[in-house]
PDB file of N, CA and C in Angstrom:
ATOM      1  N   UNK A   1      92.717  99.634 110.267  1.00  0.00           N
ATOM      2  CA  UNK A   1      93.712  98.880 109.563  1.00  0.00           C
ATOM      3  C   UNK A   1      93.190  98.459 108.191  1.00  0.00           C
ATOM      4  N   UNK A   2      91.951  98.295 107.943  1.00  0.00           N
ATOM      5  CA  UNK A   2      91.621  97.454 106.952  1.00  0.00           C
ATOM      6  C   UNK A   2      91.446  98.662 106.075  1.00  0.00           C
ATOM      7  N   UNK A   3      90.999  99.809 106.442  1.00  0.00           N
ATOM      8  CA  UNK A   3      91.061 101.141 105.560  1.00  0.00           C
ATOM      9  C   UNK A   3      92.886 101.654 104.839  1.00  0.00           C
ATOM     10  N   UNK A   4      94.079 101.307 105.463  1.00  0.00           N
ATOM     11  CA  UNK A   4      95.258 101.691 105.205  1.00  0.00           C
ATOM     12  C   UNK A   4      95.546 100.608 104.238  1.00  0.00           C
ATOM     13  N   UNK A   5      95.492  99.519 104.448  1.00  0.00           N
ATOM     14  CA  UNK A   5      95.779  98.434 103.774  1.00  0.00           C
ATOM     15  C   UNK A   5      94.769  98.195 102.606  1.00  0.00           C
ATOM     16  N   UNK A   6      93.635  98.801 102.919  1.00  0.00           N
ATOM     17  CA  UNK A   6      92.306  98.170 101.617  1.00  0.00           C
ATOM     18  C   UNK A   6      92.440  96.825 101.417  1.00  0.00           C
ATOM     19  N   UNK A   7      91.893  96.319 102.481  1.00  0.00           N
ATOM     20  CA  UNK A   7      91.379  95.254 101.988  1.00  0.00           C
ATOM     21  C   UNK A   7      91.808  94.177 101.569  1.00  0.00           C
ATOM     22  N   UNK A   8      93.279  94.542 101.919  1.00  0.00           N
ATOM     23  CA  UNK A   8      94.981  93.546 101.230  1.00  0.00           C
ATOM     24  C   UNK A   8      95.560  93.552  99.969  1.00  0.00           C
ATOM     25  N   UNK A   9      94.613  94.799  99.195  1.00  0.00           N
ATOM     26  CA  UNK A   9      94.861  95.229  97.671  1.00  0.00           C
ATOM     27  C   UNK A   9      95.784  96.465  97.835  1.00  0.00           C
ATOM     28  N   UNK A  10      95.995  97.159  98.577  1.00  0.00           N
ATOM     29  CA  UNK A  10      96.940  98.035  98.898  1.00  0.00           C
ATOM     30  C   UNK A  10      98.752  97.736  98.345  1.00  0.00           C
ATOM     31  N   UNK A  11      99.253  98.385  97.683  1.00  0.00           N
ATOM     32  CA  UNK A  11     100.721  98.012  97.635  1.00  0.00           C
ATOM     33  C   UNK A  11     101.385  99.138  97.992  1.00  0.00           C
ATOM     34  N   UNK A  12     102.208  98.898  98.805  1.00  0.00           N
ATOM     35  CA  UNK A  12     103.402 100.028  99.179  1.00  0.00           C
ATOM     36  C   UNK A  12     104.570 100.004  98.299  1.00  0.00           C
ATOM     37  N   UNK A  13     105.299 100.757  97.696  1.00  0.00           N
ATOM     38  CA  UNK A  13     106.587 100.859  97.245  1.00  0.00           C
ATOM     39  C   UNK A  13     107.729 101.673  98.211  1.00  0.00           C
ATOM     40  N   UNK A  14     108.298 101.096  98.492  1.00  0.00           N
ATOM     41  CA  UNK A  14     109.684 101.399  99.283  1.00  0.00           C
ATOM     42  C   UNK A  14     110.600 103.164  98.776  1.00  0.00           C
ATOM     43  N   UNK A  15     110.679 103.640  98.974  1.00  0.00           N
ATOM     44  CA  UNK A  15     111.221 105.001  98.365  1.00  0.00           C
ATOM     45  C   UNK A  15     112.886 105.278  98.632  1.00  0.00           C
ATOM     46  N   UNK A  16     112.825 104.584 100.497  1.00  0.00           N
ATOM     47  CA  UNK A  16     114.588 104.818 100.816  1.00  0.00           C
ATOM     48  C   UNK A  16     114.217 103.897 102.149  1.00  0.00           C
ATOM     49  N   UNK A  17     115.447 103.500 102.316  1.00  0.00           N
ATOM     50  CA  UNK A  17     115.461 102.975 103.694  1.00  0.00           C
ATOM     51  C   UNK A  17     116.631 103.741 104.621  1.00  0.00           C
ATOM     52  N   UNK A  18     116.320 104.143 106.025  1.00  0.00           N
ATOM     53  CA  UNK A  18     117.543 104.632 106.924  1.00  0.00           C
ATOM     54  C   UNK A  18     117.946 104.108 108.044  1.00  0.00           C
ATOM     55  N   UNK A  19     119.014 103.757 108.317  1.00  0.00           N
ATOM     56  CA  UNK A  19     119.581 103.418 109.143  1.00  0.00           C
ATOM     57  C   UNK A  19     119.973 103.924 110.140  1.00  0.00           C
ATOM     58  N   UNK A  20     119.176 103.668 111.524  1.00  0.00           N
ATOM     59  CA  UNK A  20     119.595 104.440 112.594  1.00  0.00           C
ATOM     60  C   UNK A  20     121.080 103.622 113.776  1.00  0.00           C
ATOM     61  N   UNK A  21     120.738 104.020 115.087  1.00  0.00           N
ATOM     62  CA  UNK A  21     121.606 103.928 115.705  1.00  0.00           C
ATOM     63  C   UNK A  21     120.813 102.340 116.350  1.00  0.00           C
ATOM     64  N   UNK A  22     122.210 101.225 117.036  1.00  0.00           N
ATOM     65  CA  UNK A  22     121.350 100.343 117.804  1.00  0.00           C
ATOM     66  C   UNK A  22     120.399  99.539 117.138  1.00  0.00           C
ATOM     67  N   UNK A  23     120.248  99.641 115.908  1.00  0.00           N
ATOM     68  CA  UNK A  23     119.164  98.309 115.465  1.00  0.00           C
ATOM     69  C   UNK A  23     118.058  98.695 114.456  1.00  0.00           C
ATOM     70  N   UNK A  24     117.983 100.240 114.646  1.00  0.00           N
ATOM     71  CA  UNK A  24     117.032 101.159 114.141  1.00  0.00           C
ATOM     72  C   UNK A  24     116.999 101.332 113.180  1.00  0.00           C
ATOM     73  N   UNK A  25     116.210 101.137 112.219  1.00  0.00           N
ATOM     74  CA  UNK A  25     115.822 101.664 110.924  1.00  0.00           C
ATOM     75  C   UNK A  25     114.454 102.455 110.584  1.00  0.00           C
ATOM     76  N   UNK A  26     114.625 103.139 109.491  1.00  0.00           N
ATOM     77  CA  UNK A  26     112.929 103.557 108.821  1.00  0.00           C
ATOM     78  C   UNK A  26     112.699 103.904 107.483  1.00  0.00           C
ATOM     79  N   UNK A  27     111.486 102.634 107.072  1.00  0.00           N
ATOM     80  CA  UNK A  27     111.626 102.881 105.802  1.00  0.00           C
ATOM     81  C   UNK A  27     110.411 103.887 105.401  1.00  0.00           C
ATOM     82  N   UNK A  28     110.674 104.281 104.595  1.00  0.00           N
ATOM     83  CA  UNK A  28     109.932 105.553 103.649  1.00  0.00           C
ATOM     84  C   UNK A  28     109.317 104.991 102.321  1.00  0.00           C
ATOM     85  N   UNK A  29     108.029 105.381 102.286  1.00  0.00           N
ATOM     86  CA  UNK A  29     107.107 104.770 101.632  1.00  0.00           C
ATOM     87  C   UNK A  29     106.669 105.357 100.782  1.00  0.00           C
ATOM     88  N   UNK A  30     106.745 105.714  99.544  1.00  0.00           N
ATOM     89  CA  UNK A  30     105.655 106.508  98.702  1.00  0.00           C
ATOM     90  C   UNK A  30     104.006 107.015  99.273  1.00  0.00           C
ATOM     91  N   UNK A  31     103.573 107.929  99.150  1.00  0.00           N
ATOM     92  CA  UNK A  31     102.400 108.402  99.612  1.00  0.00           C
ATOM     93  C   UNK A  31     102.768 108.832 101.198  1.00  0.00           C
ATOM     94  N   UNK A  32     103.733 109.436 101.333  1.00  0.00           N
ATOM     95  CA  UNK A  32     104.108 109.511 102.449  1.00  0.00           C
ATOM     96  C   UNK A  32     104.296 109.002 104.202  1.00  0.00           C
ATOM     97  N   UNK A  33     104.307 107.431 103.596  1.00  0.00           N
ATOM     98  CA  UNK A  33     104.191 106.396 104.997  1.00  0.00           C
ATOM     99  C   UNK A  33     105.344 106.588 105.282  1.00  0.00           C
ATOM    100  N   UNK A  34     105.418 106.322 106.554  1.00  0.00           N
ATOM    101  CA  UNK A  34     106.441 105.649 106.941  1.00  0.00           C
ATOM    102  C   UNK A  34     106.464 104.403 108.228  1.00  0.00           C
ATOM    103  N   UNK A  35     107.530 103.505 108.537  1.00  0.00           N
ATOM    104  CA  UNK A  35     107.707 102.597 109.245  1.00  0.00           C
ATOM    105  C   UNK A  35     108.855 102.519 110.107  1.00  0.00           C
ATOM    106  N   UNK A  36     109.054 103.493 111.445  1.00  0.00           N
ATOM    107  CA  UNK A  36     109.948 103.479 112.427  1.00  0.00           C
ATOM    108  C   UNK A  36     110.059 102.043 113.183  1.00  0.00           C
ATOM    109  N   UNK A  37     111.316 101.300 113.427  1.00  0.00           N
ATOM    110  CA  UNK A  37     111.461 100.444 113.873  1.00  0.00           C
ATOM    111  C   UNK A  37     112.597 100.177 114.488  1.00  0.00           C
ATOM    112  N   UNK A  38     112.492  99.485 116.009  1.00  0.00           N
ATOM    113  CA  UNK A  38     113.328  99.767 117.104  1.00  0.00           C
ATOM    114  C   UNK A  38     113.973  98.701 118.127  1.00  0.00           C
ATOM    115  N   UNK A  39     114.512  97.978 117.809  1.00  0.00           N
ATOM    116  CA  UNK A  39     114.502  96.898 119.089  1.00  0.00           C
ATOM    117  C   UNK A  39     115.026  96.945 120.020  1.00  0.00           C
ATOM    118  N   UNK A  40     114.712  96.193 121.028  1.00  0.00           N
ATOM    119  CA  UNK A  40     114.665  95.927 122.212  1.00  0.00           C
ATOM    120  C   UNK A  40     115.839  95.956 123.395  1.00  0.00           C
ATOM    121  N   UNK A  41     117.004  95.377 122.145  1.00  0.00           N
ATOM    122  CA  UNK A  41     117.846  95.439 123.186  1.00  0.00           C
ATOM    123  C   UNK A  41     119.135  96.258 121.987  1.00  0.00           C
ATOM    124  N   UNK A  42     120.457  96.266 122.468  1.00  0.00           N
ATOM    125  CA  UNK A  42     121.681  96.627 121.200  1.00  0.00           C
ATOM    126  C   UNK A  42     122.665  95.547 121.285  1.00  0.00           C
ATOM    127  N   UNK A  43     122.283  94.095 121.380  1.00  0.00           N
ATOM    128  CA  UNK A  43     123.538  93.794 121.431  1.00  0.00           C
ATOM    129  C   UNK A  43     124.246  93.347 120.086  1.00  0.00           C
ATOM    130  N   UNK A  44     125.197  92.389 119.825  1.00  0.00           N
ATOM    131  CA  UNK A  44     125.385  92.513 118.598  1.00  0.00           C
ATOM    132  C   UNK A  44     125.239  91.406 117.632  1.00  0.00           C
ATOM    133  N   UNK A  45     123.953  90.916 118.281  1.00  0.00           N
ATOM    134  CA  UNK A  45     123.179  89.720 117.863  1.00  0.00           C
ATOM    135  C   UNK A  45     122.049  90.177 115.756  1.00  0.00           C
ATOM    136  N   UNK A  46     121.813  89.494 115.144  1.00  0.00           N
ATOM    137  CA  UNK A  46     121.442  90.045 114.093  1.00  0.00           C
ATOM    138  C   UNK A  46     119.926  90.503 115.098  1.00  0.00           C
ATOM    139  N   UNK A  47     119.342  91.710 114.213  1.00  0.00           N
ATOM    140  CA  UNK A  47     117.739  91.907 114.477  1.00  0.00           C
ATOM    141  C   UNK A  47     116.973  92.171 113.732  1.00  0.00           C
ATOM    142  N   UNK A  48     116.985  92.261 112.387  1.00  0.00           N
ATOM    143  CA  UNK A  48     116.521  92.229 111.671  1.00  0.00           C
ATOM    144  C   UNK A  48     116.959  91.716 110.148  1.00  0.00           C
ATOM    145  N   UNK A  49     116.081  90.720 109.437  1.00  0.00           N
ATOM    146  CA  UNK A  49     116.392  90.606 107.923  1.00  0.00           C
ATOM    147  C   UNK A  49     115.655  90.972 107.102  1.00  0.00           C
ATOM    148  N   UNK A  50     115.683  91.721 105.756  1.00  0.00           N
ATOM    149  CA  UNK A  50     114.691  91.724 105.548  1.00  0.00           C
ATOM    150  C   UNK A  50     115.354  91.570 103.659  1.00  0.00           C
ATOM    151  N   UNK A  51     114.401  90.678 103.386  1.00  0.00           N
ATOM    152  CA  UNK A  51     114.864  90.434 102.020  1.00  0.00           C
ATOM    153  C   UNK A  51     113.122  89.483 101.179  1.00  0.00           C
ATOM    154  N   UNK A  52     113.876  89.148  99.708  1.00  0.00           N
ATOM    155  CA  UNK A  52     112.376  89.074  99.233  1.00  0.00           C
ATOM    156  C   UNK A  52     111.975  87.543  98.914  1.00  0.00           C
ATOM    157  N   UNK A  53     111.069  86.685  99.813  1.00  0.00           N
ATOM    158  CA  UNK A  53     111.056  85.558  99.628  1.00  0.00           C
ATOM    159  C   UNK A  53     111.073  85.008  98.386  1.00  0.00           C
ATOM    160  N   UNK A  54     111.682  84.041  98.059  1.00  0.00           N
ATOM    161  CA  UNK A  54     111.656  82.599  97.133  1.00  0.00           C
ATOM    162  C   UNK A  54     112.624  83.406  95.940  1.00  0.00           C
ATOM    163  N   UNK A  55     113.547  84.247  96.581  1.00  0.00           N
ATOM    164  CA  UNK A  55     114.239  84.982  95.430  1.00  0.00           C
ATOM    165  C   UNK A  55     116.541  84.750  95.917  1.00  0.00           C
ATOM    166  N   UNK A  56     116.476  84.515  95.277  1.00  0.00           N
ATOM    167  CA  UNK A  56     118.451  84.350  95.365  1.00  0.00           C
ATOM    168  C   UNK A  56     119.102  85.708  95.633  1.00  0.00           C
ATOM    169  N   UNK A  57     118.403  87.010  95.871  1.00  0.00           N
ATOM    170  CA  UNK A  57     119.126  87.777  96.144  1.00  0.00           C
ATOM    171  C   UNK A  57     119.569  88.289  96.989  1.00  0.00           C
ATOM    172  N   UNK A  58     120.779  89.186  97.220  1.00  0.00           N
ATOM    173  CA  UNK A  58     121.268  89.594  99.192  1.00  0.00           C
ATOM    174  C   UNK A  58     119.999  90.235 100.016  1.00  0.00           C
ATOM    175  N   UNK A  59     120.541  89.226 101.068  1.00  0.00           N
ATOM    176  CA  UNK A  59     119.505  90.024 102.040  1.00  0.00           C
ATOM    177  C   UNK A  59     119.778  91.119 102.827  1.00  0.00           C
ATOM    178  N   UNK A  60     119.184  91.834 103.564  1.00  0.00           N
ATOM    179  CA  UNK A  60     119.780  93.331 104.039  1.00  0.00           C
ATOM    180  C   UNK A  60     119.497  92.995 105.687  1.00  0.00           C
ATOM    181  N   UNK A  61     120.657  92.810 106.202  1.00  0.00           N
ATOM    182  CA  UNK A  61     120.594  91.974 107.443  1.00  0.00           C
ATOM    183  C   UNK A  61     121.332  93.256 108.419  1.00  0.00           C
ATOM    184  N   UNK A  62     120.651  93.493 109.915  1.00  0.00           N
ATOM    185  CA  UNK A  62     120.974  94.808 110.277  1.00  0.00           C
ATOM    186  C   UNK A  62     121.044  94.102 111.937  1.00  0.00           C
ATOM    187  N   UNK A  63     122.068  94.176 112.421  1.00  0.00           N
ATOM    188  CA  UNK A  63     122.359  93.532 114.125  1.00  0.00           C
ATOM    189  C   UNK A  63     123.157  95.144 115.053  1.00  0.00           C
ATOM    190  N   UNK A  64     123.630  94.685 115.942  1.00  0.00           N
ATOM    191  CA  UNK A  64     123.890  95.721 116.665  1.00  0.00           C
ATOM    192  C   UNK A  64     125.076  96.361 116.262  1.00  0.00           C
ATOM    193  N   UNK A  65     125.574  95.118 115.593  1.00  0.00           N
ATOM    194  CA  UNK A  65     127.303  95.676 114.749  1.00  0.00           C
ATOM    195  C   UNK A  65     126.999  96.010 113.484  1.00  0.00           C
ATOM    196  N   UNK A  66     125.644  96.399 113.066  1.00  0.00           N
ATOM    197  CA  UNK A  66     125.576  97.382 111.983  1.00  0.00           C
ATOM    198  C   UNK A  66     124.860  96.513 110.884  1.00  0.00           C
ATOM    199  N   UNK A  67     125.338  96.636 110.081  1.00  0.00           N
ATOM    200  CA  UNK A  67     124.698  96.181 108.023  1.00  0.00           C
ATOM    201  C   UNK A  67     125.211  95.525 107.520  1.00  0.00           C
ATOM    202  N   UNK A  68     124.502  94.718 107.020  1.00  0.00           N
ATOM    203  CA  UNK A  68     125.542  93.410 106.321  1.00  0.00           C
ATOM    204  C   UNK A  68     124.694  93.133 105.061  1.00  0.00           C
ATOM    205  N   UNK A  69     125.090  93.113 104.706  1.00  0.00           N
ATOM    206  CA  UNK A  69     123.891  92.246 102.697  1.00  0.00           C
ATOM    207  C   UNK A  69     124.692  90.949 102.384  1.00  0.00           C
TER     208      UNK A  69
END
């Protein structure tokens, strides 16, 4: 871990994000990462937010009933 990340000097840039089925997303990373992510259950509760702290802008909020900003 400490080799992918370096040391916490590492920065990733975001390239695309996709939206799967059920909760699922994966984002795509420059340098060819990526980050599959899956939860647990589908109901149509939110499960993920993901937006950029201490900032006023929409957040990209993803539940079982889909995408919301």
């Amino acid at each position: 871990m400490a080799e992918l990340f370096q040391d916490k000097t590492r920065q990733f840039f975001v390239q695309e994000v996709a939206v799967g089925h059920a909760g699922a997303f994966t984002i795509l990373f420059a340098d060819a990462y990526a980050l599959d992510v899956f939860p647990d259950d589908s109901l149509r509760d939110e499960h993920w937010r993901i937006f950029k702290q201490h900032e006023e802008e929409s957040h990209f909020v993803l539940s079982g009933s889909g995408v919301e900003y």
